[in-house]
C-alpha atoms as a PDB file:
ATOM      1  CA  UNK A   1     125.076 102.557  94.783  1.00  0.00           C
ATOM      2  CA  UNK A   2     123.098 105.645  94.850  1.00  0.00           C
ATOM      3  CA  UNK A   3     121.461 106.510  91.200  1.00  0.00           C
ATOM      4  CA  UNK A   4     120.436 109.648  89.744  1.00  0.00           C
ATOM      5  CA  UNK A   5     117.139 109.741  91.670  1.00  0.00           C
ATOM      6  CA  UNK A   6     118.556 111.173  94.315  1.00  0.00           C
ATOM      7  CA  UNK A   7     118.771 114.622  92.952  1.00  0.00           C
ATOM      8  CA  UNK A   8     117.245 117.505  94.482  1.00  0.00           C
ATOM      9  CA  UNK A   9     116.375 114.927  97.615  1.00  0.00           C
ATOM     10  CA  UNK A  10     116.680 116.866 101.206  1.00  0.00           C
ATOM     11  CA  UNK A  11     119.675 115.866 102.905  1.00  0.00           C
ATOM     12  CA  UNK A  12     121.183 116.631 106.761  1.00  0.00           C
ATOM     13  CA  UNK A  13     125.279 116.971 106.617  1.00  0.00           C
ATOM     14  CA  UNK A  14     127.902 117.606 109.419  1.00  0.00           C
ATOM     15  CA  UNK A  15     127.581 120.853 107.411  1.00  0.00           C
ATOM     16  CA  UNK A  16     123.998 121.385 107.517  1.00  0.00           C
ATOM     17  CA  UNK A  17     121.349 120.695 105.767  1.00  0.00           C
ATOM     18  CA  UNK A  18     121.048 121.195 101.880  1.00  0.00           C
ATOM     19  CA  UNK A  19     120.025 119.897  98.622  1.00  0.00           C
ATOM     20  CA  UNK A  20     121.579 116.938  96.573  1.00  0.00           C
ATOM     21  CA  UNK A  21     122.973 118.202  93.332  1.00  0.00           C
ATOM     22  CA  UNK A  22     124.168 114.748  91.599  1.00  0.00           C
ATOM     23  CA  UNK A  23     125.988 111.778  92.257  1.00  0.00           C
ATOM     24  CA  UNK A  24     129.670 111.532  91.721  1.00  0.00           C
ATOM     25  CA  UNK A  25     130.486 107.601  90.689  1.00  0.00           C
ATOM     26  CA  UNK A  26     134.853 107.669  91.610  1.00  0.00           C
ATOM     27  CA  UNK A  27     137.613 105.627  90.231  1.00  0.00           C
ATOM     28  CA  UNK A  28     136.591 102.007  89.748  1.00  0.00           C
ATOM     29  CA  UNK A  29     133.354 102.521  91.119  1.00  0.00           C
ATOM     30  CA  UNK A  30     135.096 102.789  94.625  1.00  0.00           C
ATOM     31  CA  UNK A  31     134.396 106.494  95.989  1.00  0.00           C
ATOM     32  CA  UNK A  32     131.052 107.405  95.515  1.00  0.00           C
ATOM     33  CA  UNK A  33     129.978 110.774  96.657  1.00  0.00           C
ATOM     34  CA  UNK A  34     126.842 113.118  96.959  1.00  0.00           C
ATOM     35  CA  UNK A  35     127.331 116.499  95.376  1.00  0.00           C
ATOM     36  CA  UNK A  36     125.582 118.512  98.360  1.00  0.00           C
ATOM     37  CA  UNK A  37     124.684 122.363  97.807  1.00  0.00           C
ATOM     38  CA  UNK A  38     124.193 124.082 101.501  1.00  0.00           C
ATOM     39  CA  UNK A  39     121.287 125.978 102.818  1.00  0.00           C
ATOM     40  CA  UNK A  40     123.718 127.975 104.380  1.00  0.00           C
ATOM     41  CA  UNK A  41     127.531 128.834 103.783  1.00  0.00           C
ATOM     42  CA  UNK A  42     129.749 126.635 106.145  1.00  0.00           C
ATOM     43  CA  UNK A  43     133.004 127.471 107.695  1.00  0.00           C
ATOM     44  CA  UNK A  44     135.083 129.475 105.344  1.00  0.00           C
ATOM     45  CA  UNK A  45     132.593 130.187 102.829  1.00  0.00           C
ATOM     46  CA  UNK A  46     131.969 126.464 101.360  1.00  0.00           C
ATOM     47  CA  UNK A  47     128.637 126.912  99.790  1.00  0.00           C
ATOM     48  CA  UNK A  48     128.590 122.876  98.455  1.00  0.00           C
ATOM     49  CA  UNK A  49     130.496 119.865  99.949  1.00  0.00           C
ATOM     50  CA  UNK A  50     131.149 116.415  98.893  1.00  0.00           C
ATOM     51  CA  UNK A  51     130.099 113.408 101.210  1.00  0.00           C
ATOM     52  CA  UNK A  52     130.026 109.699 101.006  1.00  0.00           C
ATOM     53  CA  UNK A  53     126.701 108.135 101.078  1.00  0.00           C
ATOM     54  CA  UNK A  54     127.098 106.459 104.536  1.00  0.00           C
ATOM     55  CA  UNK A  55     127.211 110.273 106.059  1.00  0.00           C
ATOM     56  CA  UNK A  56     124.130 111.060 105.097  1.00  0.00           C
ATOM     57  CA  UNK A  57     120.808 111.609 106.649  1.00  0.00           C
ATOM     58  CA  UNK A  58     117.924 111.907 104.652  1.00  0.00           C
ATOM     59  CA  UNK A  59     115.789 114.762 105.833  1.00  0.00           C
ATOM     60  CA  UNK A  60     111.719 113.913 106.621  1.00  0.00           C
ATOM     61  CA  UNK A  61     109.253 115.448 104.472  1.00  0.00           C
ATOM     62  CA  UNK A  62     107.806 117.590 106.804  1.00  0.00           C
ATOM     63  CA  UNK A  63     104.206 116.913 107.501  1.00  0.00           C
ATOM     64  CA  UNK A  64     101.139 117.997 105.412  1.00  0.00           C
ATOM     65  CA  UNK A  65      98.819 119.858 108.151  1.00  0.00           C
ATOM     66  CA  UNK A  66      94.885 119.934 107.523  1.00  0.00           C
ATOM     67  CA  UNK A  67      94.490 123.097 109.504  1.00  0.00           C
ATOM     68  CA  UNK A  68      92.804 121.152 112.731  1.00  0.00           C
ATOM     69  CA  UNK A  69      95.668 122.137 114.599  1.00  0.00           C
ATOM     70  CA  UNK A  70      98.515 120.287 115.344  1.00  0.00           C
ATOM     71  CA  UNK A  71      98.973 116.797 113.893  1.00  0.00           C
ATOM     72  CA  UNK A  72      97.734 114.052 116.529  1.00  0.00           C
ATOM     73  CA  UNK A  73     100.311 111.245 116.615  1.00  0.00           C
ATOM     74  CA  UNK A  74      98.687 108.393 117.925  1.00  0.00           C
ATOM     75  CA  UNK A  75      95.384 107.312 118.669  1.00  0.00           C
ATOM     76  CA  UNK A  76      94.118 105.785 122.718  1.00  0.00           C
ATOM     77  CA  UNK A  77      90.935 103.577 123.186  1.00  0.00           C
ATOM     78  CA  UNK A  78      89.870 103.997 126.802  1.00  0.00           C
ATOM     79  CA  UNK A  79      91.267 101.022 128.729  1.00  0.00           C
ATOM     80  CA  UNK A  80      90.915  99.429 132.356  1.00  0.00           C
ATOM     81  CA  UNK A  81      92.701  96.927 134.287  1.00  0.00           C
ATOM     82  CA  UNK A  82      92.089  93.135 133.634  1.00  0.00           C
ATOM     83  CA  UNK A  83      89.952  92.074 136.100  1.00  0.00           C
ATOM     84  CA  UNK A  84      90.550  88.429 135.374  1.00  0.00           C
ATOM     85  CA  UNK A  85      93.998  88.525 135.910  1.00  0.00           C
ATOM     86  CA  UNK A  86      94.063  91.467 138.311  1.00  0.00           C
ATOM     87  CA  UNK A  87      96.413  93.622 135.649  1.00  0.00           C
ATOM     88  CA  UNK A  88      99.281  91.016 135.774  1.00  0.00           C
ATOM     89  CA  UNK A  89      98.744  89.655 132.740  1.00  0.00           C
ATOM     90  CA  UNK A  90      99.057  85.656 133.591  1.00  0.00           C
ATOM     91  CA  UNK A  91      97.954  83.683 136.394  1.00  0.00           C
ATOM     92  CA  UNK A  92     101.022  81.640 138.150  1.00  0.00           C
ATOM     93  CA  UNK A  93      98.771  79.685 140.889  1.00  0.00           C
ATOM     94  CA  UNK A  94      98.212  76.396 138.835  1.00  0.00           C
ATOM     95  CA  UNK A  95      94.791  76.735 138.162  1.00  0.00           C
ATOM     96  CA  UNK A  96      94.725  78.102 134.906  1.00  0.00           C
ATOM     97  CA  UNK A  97      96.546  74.276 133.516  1.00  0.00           C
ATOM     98  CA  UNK A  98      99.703  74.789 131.175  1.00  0.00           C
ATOM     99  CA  UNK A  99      97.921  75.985 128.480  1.00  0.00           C
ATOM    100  CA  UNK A 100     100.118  79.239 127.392  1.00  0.00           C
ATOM    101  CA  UNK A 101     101.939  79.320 130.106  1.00  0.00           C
ATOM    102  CA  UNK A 102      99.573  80.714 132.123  1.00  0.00           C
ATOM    103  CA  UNK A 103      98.542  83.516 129.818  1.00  0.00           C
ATOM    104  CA  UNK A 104      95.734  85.240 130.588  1.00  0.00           C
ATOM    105  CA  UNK A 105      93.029  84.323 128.028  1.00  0.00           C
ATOM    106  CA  UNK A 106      91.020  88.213 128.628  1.00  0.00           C
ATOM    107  CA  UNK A 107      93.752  90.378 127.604  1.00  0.00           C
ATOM    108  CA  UNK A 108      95.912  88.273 126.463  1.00  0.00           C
ATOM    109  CA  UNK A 109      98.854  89.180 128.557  1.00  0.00           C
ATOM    110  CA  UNK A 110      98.636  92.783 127.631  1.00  0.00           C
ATOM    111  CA  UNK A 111      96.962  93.576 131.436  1.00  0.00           C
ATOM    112  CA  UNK A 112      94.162  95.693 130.181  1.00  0.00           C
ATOM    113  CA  UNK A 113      91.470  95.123 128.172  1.00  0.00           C
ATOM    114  CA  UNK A 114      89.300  97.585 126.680  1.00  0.00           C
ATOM    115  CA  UNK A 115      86.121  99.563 128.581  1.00  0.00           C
ATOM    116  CA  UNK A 116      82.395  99.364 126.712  1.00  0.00           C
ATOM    117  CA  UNK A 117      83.284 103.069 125.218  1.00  0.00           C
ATOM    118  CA  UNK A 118      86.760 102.061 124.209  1.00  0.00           C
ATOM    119  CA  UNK A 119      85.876  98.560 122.649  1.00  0.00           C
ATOM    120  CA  UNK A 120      83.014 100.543 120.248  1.00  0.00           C
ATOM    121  CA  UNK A 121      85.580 103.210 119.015  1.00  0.00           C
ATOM    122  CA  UNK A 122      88.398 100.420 118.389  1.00  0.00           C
ATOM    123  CA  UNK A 123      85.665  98.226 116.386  1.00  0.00           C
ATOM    124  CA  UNK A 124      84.484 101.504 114.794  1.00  0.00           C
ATOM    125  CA  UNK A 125      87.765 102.713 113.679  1.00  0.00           C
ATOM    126  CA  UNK A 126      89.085  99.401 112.374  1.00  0.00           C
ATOM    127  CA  UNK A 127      85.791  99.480 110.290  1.00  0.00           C
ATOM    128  CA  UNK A 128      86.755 102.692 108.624  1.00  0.00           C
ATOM    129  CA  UNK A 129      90.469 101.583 108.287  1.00  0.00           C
ATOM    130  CA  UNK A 130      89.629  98.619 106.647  1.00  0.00           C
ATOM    131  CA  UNK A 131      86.711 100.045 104.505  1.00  0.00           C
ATOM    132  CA  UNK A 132      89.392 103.287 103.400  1.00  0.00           C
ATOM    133  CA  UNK A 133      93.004 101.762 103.089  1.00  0.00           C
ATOM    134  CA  UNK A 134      91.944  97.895 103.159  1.00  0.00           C
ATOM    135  CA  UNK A 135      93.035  96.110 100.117  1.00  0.00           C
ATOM    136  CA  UNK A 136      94.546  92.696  98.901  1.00  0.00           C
ATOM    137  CA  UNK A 137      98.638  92.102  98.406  1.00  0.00           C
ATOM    138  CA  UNK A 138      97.948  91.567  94.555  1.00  0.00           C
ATOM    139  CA  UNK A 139      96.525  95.036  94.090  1.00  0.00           C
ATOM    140  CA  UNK A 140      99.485  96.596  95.630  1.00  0.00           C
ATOM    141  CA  UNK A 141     101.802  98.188  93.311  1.00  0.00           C
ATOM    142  CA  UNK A 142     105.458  97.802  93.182  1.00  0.00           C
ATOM    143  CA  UNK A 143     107.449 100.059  95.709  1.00  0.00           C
ATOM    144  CA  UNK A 144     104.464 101.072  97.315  1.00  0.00           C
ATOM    145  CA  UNK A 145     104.027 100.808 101.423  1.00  0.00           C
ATOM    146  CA  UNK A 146     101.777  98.876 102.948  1.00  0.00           C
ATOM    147  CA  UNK A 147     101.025  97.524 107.093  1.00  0.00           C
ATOM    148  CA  UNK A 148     101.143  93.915 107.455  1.00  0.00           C
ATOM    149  CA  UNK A 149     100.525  91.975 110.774  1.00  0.00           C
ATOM    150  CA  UNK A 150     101.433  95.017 112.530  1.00  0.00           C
ATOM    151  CA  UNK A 151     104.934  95.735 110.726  1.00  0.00           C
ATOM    152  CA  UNK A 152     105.230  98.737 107.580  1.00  0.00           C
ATOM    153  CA  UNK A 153     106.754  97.410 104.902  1.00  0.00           C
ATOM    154  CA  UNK A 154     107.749  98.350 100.691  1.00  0.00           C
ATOM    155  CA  UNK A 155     106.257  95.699  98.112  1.00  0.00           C
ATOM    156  CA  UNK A 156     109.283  94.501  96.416  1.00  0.00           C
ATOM    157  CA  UNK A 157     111.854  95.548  99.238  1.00  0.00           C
ATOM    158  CA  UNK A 158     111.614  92.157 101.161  1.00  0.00           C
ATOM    159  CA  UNK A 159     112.413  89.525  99.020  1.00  0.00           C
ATOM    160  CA  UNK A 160     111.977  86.595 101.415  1.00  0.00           C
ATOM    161  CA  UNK A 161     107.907  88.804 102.216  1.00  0.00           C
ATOM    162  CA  UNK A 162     105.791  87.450  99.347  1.00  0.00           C
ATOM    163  CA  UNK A 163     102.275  86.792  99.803  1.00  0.00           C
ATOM    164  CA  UNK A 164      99.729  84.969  97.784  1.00  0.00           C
ATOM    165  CA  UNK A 165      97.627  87.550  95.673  1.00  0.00           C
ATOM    166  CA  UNK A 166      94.210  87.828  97.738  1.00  0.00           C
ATOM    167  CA  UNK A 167      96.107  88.581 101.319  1.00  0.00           C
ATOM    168  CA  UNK A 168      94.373  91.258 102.821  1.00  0.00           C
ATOM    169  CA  UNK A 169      96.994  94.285 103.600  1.00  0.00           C
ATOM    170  CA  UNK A 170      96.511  98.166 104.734  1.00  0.00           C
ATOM    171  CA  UNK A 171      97.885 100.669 102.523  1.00  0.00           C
ATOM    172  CA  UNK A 172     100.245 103.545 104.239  1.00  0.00           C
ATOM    173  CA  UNK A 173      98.627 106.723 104.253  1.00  0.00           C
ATOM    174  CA  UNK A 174      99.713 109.003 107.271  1.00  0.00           C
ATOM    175  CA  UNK A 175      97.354 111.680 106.429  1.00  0.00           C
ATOM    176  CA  UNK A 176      94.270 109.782 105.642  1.00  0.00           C
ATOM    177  CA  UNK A 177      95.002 107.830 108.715  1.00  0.00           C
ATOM    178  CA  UNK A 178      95.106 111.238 110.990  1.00  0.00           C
ATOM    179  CA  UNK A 179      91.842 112.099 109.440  1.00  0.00           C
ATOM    180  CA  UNK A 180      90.322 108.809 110.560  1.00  0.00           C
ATOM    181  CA  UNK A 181      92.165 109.510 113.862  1.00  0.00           C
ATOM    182  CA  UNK A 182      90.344 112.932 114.182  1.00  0.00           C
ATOM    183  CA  UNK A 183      86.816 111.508 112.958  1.00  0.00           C
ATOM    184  CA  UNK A 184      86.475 108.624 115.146  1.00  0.00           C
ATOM    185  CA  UNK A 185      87.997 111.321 118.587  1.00  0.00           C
ATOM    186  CA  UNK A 186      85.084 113.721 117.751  1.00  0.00           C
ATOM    187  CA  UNK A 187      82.080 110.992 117.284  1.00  0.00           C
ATOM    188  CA  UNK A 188      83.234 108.464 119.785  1.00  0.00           C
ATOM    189  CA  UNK A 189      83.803 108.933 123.918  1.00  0.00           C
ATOM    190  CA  UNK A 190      85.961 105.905 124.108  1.00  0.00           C
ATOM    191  CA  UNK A 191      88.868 107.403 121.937  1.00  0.00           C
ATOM    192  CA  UNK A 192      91.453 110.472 122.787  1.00  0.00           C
ATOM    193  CA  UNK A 193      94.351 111.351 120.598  1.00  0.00           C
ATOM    194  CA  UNK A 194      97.797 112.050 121.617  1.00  0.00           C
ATOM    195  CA  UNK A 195      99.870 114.673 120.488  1.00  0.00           C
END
């Protein structure tokens, strides 16, 4: 059911893209539409078009630049080849037991592993991350997004993800987390960002 919060959201139509006006609840509850008003006319004039929710595509917020030049949009720790495992990742010769399947216990089946330069920005920047957006599931409030074990997620979204209070989580920041990005590029060797 979409509610009245979606007005004046950015949406993409077959149509183009445009502005949400309000939310048209049909007959029985049974055709719900978006009232969309164009950025541009369409074909023959139509300036604002009717669509069902499922036909819609939200538009992305476009992103908030700090005037450092274009936005990086990942960060790479200098890596080399496992040299216990020779890059493969596990070890198949029997020697290594059954432990894991033969995992390799250096990189853990990734096949790199991390240089001296690379393993001091990594430890540096996970430092920062956890001194800047670090905090504990019970601080978190309602709707807001937070990293966990590696996955993004919205407190109250998941009902079968609840945590006891004191589990430490990362709050979502993209542009605090570009900063950190940029800061730990320009003091350590180890780290390059992608763009």
């Amino acid at each position: 059911m979409i509610t009245k919060t979606e007005a004046g959201k950015r949406v993409v139509t077959p149509w183009g893209a445009g502005t949400v006006e309000h939310h048209t609840d049909g007959y029985a509850g049974e055709l719900d539409y978006f009232l969309v008003t164009l950025d541009k006319p369409a074909d023959y004039g139509v300036t604002q078009v009717h669509i069902k929710p499922a036909d819609v595509v939200w538009e992305k917020p476009a992103q908030v630049s700090t005037g450092e030049g274009p936005e990086p949009r990942s960060i790479r720790f200098e890596s080399e080849t496992c040299g216990r495992c020779g890059g493969k990742g596990r070890k198949n010769d029997g020697g290594w037991g059954a432990n894991h399947k033969g995992i390799c216990y250096r990189c853990n089946g990734a096949c790199v592993v991390d240089t001296a330069n690379g393993y001091r920005a990594r430890q540096a920047y996970n430092k920062m991350r956890d001194e800047r957006l670090g905090t504990t599931w019970g601080e978190l409030a309602d709707g807001e997004v937070f990293k966990f074990e590696g996955k993004f997620y919205e407190k109250g979204a998941h009902p079968w993800l609840v945590l006891p209070e004191s589990t430490p989580v990362h709050r979502h920041n993209g542009a605090a987390t570009r900063a950190m990005w940029r800061e730990i590029a320009k003091r350590y060797k180890g780290a390059t960002l992608e763009y």
